[in-house]
N, C-alpha and C. Protein backbone atom coordinates (compact mmCIF):
# COMPACT_ATOMS: atom_id res chain seq x y z
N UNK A 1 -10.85 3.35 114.37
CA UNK A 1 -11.74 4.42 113.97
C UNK A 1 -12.12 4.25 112.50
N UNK A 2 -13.02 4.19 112.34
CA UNK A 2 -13.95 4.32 110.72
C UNK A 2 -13.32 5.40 110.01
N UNK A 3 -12.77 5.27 108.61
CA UNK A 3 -12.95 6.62 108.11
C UNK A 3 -14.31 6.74 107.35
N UNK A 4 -13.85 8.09 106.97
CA UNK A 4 -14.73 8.77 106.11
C UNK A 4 -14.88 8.98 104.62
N UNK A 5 -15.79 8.36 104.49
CA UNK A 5 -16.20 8.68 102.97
C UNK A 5 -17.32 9.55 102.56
N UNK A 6 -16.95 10.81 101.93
CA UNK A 6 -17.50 12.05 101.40
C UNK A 6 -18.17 11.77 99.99
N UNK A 7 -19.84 11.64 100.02
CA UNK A 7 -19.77 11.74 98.56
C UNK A 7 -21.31 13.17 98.23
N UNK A 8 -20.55 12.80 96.60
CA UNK A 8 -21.97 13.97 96.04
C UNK A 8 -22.16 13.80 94.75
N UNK A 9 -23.30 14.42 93.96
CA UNK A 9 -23.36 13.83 92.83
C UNK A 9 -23.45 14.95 92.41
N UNK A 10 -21.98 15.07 90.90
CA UNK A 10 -22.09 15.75 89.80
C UNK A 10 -22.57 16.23 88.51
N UNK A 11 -23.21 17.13 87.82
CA UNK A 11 -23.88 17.10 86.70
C UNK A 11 -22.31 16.84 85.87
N UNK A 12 -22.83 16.36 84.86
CA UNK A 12 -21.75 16.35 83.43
C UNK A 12 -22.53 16.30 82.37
N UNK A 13 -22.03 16.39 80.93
CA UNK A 13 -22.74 16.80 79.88
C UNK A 13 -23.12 15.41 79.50
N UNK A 14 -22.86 14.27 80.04
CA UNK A 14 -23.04 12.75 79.95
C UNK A 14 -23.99 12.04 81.19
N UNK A 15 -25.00 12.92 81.96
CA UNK A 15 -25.29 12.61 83.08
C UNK A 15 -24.52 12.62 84.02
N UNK A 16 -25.51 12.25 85.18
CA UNK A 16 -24.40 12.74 86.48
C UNK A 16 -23.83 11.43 87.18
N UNK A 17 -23.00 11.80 87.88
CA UNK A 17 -22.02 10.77 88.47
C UNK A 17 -21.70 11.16 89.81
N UNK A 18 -21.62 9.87 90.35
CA UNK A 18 -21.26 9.77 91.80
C UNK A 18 -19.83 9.70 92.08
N UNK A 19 -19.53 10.95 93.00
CA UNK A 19 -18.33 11.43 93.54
C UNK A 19 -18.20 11.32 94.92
N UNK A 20 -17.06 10.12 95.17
CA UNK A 20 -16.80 9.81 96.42
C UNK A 20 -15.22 9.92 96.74
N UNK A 21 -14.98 10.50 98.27
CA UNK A 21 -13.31 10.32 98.35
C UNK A 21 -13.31 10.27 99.74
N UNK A 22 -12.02 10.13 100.53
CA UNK A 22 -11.53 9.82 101.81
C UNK A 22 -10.40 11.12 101.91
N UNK A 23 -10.22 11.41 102.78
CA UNK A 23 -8.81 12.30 103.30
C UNK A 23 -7.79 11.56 101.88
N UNK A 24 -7.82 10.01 101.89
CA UNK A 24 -6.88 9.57 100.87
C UNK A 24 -6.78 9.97 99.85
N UNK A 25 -8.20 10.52 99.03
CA UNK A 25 -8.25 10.70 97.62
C UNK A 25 -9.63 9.91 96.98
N UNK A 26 -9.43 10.68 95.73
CA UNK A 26 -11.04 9.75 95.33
C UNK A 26 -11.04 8.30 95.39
N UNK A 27 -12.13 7.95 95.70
CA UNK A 27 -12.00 6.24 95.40
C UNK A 27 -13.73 5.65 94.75
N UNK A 28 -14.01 6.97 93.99
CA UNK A 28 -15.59 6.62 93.43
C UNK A 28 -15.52 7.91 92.64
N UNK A 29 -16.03 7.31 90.93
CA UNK A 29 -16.41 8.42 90.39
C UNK A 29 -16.83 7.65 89.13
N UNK A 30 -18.29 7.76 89.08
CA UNK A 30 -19.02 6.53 88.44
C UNK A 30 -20.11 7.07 87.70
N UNK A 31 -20.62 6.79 86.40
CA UNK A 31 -21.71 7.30 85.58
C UNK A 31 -22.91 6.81 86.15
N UNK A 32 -24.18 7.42 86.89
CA UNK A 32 -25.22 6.85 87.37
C UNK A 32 -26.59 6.29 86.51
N UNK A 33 -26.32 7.13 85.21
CA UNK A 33 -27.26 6.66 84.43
C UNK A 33 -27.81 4.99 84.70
N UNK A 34 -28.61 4.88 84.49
CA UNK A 34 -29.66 3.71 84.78
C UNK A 34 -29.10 2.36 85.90
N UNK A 35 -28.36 3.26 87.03
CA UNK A 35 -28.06 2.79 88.35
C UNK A 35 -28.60 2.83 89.16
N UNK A 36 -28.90 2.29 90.52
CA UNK A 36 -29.22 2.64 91.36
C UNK A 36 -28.65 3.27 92.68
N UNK A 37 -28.66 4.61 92.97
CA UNK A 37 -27.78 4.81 94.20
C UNK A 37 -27.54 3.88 95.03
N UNK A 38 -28.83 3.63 95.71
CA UNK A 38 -28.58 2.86 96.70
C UNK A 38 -27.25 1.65 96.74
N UNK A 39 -27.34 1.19 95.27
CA UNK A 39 -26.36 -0.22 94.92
C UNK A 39 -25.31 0.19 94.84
N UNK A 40 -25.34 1.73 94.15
CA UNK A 40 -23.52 1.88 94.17
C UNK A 40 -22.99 2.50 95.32
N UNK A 41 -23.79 2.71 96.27
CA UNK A 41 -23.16 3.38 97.88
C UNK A 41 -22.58 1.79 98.19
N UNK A 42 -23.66 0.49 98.13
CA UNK A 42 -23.36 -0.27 99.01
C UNK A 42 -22.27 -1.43 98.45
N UNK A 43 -22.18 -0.76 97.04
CA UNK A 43 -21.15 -1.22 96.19
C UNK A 43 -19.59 -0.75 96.93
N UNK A 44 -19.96 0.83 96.98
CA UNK A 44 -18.45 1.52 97.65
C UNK A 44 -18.07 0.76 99.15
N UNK A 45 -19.09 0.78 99.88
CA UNK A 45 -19.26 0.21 101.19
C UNK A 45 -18.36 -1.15 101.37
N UNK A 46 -19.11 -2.29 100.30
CA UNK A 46 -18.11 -3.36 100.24
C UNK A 46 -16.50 -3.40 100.54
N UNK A 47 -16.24 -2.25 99.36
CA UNK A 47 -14.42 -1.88 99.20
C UNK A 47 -13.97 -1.34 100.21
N UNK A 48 -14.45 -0.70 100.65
CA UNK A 48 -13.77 0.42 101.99
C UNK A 48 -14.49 -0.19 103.33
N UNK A 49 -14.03 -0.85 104.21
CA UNK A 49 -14.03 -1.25 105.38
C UNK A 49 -13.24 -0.72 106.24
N UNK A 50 -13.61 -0.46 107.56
CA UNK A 50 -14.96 0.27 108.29
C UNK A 50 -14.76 1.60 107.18
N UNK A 51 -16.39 1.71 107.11
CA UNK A 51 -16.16 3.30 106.42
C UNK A 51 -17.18 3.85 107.18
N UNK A 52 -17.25 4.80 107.13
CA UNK A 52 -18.59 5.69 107.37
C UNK A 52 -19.22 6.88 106.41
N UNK A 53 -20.27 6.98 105.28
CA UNK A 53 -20.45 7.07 104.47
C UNK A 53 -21.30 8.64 104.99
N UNK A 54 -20.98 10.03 104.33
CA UNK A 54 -21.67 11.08 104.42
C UNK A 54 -21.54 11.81 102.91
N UNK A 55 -23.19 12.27 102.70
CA UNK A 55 -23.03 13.05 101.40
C UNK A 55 -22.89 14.26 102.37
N UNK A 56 -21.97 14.87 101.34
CA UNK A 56 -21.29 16.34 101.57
C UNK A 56 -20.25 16.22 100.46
N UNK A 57 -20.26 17.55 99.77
CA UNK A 57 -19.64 17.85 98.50
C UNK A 57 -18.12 18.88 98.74
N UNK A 58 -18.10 19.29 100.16
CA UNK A 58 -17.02 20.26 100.45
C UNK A 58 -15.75 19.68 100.38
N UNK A 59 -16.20 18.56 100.73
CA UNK A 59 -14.25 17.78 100.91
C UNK A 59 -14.10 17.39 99.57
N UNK A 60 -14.96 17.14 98.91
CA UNK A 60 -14.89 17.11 97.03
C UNK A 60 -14.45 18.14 96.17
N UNK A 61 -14.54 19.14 96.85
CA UNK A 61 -14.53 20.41 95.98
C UNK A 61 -13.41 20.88 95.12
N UNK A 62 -12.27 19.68 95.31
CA UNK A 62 -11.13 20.38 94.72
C UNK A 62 -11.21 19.63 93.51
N UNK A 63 -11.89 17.82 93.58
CA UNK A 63 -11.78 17.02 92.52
C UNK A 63 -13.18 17.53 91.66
N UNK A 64 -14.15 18.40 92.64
CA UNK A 64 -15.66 18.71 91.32
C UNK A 64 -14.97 19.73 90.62
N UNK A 65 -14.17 20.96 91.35
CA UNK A 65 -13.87 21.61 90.02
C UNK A 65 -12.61 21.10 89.17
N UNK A 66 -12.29 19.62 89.69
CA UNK A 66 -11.05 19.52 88.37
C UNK A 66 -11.99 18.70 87.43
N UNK A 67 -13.14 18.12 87.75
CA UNK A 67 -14.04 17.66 86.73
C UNK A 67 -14.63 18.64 85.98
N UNK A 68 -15.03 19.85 86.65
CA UNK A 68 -15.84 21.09 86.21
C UNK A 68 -14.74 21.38 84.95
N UNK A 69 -13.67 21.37 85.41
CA UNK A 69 -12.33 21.82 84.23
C UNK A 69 -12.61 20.99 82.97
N UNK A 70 -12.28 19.87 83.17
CA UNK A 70 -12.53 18.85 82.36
C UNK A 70 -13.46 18.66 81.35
N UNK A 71 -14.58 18.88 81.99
CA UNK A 71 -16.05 18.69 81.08
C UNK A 71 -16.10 20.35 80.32
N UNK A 72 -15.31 21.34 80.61
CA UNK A 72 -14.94 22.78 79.99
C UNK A 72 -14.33 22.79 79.07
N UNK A 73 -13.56 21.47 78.55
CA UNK A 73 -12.52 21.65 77.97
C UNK A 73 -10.92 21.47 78.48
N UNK A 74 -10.76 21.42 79.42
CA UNK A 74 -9.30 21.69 80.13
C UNK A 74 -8.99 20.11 80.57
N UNK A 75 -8.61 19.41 79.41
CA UNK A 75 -8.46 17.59 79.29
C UNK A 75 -7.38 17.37 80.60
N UNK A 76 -6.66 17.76 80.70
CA UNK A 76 -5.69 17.26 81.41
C UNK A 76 -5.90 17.88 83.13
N UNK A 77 -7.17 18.33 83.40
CA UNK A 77 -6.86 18.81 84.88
C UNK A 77 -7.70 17.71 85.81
N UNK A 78 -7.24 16.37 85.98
CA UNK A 78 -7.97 14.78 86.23
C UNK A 78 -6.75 14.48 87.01
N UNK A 79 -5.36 14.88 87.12
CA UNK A 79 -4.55 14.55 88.43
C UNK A 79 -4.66 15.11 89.37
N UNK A 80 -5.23 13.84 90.23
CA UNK A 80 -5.85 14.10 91.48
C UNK A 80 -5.51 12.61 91.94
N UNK A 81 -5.53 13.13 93.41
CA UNK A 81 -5.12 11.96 94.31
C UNK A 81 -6.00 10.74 94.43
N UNK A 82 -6.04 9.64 94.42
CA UNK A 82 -6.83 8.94 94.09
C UNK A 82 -6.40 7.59 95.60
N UNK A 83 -7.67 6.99 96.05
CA UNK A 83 -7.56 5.93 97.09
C UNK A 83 -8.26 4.96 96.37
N UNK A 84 -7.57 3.83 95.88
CA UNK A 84 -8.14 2.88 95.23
C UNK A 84 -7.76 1.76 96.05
N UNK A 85 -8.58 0.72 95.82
CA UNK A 85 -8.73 -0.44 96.51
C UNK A 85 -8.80 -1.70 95.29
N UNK A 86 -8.30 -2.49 95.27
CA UNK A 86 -7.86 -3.79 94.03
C UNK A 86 -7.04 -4.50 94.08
N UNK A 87 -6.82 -5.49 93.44
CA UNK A 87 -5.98 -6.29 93.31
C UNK A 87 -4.43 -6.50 92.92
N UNK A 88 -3.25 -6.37 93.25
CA UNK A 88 -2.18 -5.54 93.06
C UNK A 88 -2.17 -5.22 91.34
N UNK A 89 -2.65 -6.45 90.32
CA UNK A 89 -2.61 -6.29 88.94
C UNK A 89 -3.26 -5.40 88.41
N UNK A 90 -4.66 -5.12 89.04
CA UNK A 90 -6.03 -3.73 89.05
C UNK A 90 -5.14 -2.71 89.34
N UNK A 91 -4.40 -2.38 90.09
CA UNK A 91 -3.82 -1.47 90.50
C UNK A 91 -2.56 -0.71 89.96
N UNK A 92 -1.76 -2.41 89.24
CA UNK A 92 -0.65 -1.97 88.18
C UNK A 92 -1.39 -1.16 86.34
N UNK A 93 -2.37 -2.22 86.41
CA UNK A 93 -3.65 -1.24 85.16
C UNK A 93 -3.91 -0.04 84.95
N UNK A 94 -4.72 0.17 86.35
CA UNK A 94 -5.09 1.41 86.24
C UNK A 94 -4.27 2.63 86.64
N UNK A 95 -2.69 2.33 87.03
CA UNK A 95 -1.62 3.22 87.12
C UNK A 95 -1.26 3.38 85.01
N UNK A 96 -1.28 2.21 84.75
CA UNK A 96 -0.61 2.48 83.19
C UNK A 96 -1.59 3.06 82.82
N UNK A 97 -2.80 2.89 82.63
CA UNK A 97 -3.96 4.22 82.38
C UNK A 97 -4.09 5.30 82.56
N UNK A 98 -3.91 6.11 83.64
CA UNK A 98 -3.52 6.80 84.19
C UNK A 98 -2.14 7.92 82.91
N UNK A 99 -1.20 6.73 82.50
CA UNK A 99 -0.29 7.61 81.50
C UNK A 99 -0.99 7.51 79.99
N UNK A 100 -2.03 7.67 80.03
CA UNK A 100 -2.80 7.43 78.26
C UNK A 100 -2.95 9.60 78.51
N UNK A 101 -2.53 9.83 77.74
CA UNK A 101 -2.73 11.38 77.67
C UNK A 101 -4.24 11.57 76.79
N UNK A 102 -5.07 12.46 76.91
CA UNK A 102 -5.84 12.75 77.06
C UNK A 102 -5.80 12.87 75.27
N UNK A 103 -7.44 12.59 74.50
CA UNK A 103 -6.79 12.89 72.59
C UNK A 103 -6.07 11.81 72.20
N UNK A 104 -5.85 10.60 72.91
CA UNK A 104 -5.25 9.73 72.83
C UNK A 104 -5.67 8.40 73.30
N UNK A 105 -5.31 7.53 72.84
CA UNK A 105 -5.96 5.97 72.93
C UNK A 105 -4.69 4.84 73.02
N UNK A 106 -4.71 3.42 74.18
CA UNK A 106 -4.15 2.16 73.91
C UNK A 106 -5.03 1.36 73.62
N UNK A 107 -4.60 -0.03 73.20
CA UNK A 107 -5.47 -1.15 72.82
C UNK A 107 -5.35 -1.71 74.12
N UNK A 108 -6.12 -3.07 74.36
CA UNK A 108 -6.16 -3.88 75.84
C UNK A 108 -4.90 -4.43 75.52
N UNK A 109 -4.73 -5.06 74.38
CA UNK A 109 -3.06 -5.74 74.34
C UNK A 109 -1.74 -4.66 74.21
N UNK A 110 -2.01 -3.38 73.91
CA UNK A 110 -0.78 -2.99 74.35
C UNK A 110 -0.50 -2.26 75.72
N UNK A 111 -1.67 -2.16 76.40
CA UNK A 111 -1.58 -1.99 78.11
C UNK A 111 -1.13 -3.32 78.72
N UNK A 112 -1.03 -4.55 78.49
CA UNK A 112 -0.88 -5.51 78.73
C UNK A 112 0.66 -5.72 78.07
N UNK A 113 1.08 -5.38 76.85
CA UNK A 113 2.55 -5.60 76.60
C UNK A 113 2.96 -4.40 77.29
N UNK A 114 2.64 -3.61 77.78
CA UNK A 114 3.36 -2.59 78.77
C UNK A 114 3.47 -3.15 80.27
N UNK A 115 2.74 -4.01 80.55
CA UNK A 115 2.76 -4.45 81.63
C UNK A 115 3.78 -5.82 81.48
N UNK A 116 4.68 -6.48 80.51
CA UNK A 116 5.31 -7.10 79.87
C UNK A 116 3.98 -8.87 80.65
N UNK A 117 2.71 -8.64 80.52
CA UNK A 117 2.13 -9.69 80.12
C UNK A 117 1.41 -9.79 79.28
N UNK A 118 1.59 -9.83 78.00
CA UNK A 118 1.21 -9.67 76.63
C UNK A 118 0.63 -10.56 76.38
N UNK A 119 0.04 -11.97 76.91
CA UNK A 119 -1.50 -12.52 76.78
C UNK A 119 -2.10 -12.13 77.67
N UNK A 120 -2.59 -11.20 78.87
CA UNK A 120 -3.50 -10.51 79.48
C UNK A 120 -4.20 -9.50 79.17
N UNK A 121 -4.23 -9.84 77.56
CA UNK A 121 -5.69 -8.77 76.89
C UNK A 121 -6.80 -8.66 77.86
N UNK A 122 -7.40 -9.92 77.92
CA UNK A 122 -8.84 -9.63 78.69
C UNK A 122 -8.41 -9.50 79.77
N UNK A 123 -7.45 -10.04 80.99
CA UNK A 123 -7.44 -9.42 82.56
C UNK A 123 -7.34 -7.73 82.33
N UNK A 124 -6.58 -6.89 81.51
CA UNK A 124 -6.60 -5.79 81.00
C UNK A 124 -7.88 -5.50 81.17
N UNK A 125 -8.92 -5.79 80.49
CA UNK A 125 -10.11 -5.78 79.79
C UNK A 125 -11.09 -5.90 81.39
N UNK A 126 -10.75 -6.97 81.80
CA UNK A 126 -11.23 -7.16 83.61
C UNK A 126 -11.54 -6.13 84.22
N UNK A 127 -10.08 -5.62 84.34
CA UNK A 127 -9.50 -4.66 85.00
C UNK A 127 -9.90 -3.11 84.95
N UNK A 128 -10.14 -3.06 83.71
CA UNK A 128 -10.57 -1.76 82.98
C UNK A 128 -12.41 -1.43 83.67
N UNK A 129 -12.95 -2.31 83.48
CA UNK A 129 -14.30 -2.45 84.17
C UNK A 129 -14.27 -2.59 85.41
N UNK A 130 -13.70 -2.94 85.87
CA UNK A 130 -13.04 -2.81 87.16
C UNK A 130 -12.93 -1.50 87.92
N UNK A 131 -12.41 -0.69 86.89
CA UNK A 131 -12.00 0.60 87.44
C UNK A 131 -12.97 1.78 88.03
N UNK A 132 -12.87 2.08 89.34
CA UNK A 132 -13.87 2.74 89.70
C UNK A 132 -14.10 3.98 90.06
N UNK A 133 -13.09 4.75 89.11
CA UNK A 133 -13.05 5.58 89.36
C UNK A 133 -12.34 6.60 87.64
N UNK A 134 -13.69 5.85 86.65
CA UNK A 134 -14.26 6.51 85.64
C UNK A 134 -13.24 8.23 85.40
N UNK A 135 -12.71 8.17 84.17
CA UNK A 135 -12.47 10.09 83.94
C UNK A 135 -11.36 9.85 84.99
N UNK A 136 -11.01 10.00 86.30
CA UNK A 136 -9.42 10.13 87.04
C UNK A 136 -8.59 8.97 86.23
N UNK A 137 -9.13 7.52 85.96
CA UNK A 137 -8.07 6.73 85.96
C UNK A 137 -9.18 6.90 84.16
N UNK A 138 -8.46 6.98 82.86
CA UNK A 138 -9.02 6.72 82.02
C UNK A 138 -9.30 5.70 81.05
N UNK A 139 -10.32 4.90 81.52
CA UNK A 139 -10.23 3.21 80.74
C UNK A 139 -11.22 3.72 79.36
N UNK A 140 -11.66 4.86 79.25
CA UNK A 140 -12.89 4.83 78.35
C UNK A 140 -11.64 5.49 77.04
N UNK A 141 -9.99 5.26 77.38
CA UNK A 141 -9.30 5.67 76.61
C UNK A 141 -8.72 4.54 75.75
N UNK A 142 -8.94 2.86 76.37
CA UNK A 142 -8.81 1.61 76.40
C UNK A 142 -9.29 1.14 74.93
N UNK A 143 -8.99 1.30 74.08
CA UNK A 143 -10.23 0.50 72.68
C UNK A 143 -9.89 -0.72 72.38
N UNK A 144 -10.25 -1.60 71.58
CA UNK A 144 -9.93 -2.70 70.99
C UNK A 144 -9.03 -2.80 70.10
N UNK A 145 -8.13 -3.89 69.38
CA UNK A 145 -7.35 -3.83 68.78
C UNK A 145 -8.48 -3.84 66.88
N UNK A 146 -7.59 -2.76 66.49
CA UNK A 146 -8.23 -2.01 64.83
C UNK A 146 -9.10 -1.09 65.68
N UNK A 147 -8.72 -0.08 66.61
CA UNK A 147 -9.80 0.82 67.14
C UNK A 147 -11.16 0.79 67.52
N UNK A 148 -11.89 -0.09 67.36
CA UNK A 148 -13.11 -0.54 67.84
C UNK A 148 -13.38 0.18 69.71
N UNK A 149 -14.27 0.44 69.71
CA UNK A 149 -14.39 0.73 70.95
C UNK A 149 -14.44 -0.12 72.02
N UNK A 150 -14.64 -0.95 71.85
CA UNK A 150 -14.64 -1.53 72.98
C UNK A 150 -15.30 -1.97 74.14
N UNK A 151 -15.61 -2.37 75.33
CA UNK A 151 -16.65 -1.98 76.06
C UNK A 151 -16.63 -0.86 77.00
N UNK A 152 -17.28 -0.46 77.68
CA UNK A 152 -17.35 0.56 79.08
C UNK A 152 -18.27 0.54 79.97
N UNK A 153 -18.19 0.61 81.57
CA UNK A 153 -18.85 0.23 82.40
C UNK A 153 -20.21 1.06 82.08
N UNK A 154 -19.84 1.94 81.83
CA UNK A 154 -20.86 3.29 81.76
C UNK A 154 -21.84 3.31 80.09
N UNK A 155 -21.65 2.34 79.06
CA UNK A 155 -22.38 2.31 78.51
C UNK A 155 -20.96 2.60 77.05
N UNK A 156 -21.34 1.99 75.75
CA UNK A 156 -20.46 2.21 74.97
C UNK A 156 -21.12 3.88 74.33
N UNK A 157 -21.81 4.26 74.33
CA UNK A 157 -22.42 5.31 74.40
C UNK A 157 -21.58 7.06 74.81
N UNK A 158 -21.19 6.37 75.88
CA UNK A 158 -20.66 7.43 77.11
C UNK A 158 -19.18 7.25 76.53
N UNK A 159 -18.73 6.26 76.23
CA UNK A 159 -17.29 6.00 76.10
C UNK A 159 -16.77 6.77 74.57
N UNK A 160 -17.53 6.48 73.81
CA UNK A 160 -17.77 7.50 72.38
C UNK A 160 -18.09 9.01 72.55
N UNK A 161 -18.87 9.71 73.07
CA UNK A 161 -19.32 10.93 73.57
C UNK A 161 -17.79 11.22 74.31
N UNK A 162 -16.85 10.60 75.31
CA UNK A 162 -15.74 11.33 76.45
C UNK A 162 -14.68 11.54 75.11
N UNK A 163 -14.81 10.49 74.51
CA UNK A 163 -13.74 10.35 72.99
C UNK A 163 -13.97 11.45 71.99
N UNK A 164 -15.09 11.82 72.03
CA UNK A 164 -14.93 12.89 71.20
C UNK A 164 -15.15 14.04 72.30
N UNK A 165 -15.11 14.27 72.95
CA UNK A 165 -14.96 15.21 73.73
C UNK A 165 -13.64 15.61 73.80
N UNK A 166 -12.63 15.03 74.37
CA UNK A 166 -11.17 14.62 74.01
C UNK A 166 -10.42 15.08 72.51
N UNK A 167 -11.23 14.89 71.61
CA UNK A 167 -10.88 15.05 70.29
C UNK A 167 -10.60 13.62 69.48
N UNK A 168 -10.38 12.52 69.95
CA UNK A 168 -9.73 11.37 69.34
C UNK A 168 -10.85 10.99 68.41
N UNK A 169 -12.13 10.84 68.66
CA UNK A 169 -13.35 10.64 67.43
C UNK A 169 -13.23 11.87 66.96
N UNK A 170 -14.10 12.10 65.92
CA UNK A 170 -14.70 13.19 64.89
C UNK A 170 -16.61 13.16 64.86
């Protein structure tokens, strides 16, 4: 049997983003700015085999208002169940991401000496772009080593704007 994948698209004060999840948990939550739907449905499609793909926002509703929280001010209400699909190392990443507290920042090399492979700056760095599921797992918390920002899937733009949103810029 196919599951199901629920999606809908959220406003945020950064443009809107595509919100997708399964009974499992989110496994899409992506900045759409100068995307194309169509590419990132058939983007999700790729990862999740058999799926069967319906917009509807109800089975979302618990992760739109922990985003609704979020973009309010309320940094820390982003634990939420999450169905990710990657590579077991993508997966060990974006769990150590996951513990970056919110107002707060790692470099790619010290997510990588946490992972005790301390030349896997850039698989870090891979990985981080990789991540598809933007704001739940937080890579836009990821900077370069001397604070530099870094890159972000969503534009270095967006990644500066969530940072000071957060408080960590000024």
């Amino acid at each position: 049997m196919d599951q199901t994948i629920s999606y809908a698209r959220v406003a945020s004060p950064w443009g809107a983003i595509l919100l997708a999840g399964s009974e499992k948990g989110i496994c899409c939550c992506e900045f759409l700015e100068g995307k194309n739907l169509a590419r990132v449905l058939a983007h999700l499609l790729e990862h999740h085999r058999p799926v069967q793909l319906r917009e509807d926002g109800r089975p979302l509703g618990a992760a739109i208002e922990a985003l609704e929280r979020y973009f309010s001010g309320e940094l820390s209400s982003l634990d939420h169940a999450l169905h990710l699909e990657g590579t077991p190392f993508q997966l060990e990443v974006w769990a150590r991401l996951r513990e970056i507290p919110p107002a707060q920042v790692a470099t790619y090399g010290e997510i990588a000496a946490r992972l005790g492979r301390p030349r896997a700056t850039r698989a870090v760095g891979q990985a981080c772009g990789s991540n598809p599921v933007a704001l739940f797992v937080p890579c836009h918390r990821v900077v370069a080593a001397g604070g530099k920002l870094g890159g972000f899937a969503s534009g270095t733009h967006v990644k500066e704007a969530l940072l000071r949103h957060e408080g960590w810029l000024r």
